[in-house]
C-alpha atoms as a PDB file:
ATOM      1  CA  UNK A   1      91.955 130.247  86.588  1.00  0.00           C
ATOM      2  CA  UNK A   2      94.794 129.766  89.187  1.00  0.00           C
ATOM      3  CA  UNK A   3      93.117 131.785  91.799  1.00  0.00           C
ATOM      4  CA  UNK A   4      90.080 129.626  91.533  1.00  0.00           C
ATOM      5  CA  UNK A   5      91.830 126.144  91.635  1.00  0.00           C
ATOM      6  CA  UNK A   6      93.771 127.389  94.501  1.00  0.00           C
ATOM      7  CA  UNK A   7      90.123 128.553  95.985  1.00  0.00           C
ATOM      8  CA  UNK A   8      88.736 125.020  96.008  1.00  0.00           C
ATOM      9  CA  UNK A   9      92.018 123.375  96.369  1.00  0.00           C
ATOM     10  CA  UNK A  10      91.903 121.920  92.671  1.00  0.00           C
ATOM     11  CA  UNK A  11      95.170 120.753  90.695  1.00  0.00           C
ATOM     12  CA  UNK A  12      96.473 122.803  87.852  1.00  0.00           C
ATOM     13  CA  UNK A  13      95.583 119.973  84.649  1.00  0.00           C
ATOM     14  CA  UNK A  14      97.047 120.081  81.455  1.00  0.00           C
ATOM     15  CA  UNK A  15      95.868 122.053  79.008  1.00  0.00           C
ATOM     16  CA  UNK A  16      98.467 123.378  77.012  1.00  0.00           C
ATOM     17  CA  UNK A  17     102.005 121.975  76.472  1.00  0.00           C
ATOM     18  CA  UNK A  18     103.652 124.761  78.588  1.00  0.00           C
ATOM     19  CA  UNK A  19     101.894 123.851  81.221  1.00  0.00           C
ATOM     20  CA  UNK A  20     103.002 119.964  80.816  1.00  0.00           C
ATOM     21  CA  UNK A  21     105.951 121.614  83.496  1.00  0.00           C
ATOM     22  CA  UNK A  22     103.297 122.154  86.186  1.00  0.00           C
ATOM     23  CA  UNK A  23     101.569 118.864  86.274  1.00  0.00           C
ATOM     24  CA  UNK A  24     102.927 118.665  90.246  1.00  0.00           C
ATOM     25  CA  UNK A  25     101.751 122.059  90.934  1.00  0.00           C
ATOM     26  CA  UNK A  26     100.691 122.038  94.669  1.00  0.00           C
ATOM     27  CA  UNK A  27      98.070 123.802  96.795  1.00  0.00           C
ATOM     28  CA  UNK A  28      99.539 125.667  99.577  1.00  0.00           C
ATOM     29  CA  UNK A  29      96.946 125.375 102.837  1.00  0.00           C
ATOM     30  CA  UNK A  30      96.289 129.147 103.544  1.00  0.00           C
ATOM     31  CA  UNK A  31      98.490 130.444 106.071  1.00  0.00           C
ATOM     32  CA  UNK A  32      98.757 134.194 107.204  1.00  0.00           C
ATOM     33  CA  UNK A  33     100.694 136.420 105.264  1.00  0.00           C
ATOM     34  CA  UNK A  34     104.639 136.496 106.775  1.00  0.00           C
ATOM     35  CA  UNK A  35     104.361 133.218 109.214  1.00  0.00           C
ATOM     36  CA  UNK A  36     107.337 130.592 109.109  1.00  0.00           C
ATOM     37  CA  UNK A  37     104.470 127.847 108.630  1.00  0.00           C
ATOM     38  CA  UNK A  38     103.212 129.361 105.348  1.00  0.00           C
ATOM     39  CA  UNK A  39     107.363 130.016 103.896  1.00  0.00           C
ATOM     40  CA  UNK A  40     107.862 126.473 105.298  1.00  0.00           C
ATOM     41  CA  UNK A  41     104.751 124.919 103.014  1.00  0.00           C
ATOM     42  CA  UNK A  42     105.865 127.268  99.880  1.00  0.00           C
ATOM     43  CA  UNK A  43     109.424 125.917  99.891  1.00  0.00           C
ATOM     44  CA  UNK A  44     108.498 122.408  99.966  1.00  0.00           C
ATOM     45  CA  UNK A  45     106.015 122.723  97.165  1.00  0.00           C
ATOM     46  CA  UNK A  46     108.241 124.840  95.681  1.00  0.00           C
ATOM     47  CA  UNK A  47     110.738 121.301  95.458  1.00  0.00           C
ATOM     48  CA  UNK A  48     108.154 119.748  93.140  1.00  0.00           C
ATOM     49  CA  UNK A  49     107.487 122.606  90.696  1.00  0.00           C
ATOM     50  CA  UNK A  50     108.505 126.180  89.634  1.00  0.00           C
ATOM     51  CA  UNK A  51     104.731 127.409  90.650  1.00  0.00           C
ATOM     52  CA  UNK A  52     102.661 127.147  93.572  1.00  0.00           C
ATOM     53  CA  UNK A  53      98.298 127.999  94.554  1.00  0.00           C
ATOM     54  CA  UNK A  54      98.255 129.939  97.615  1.00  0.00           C
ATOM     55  CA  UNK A  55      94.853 128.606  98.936  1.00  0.00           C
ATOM     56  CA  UNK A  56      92.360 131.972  99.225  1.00  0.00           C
ATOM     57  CA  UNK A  57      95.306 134.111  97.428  1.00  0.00           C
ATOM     58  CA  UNK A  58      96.749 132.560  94.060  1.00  0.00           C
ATOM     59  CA  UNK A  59      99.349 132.093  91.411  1.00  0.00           C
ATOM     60  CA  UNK A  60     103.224 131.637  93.327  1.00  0.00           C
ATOM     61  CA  UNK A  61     105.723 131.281  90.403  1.00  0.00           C
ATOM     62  CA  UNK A  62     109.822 131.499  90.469  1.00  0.00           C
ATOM     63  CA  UNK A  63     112.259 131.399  87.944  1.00  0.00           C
ATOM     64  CA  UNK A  64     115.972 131.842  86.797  1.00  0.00           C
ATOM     65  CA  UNK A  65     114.415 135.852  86.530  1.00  0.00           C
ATOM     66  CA  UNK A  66     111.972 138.119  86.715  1.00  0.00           C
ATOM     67  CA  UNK A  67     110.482 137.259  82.879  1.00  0.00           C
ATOM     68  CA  UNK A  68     111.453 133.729  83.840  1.00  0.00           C
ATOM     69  CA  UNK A  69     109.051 133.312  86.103  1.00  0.00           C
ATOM     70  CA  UNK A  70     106.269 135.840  84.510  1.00  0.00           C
ATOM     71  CA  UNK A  71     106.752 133.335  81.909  1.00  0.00           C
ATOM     72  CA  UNK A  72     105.378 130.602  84.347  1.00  0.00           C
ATOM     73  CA  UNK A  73     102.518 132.262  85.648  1.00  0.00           C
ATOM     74  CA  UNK A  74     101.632 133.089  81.840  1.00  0.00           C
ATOM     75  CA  UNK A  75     101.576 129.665  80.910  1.00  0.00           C
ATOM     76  CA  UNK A  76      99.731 128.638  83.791  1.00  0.00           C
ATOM     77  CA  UNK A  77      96.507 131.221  83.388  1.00  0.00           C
ATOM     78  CA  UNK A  78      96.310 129.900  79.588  1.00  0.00           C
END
């Protein structure tokens, strides 16, 4: 589901209370793979929640650790 919202820029909604957390979940333009633009968009969207959509890639999460953020990008694809 995440790569598909971040296909057609849409916003992560609702649907489960886990992913209540992502509500501010932002679409990151697509930028090429490695460029200071593209880190530069992910760390500011990164201010607003633990996830991001890579426009035309997908699902960005971080946590506190590894299963920490797996834990993200599980409740997100619910």
């Amino acid at each position: 589901m995440c790569t598909v919202l971040g296909l057609i820029n849409g916003s992560v909604p609702p649907i489960c209370v886990e992913a209540v957390t992502f509500s501010d979940t932002q679409v990151v333009p697509y930028g090429l793979p490695g460029t200071p633009e593209l880190c530069e968009n992910v760390v500011r969207a990164l201010q607003h929640s633990p996830a991001v959509l890579l426009q035309n890639h997908g699902l960005l999460t971080v946590g506190w650790t590894v299963r920490h953020a797996a834990n993200h990008a599980m409740a997100l694809e619910r």
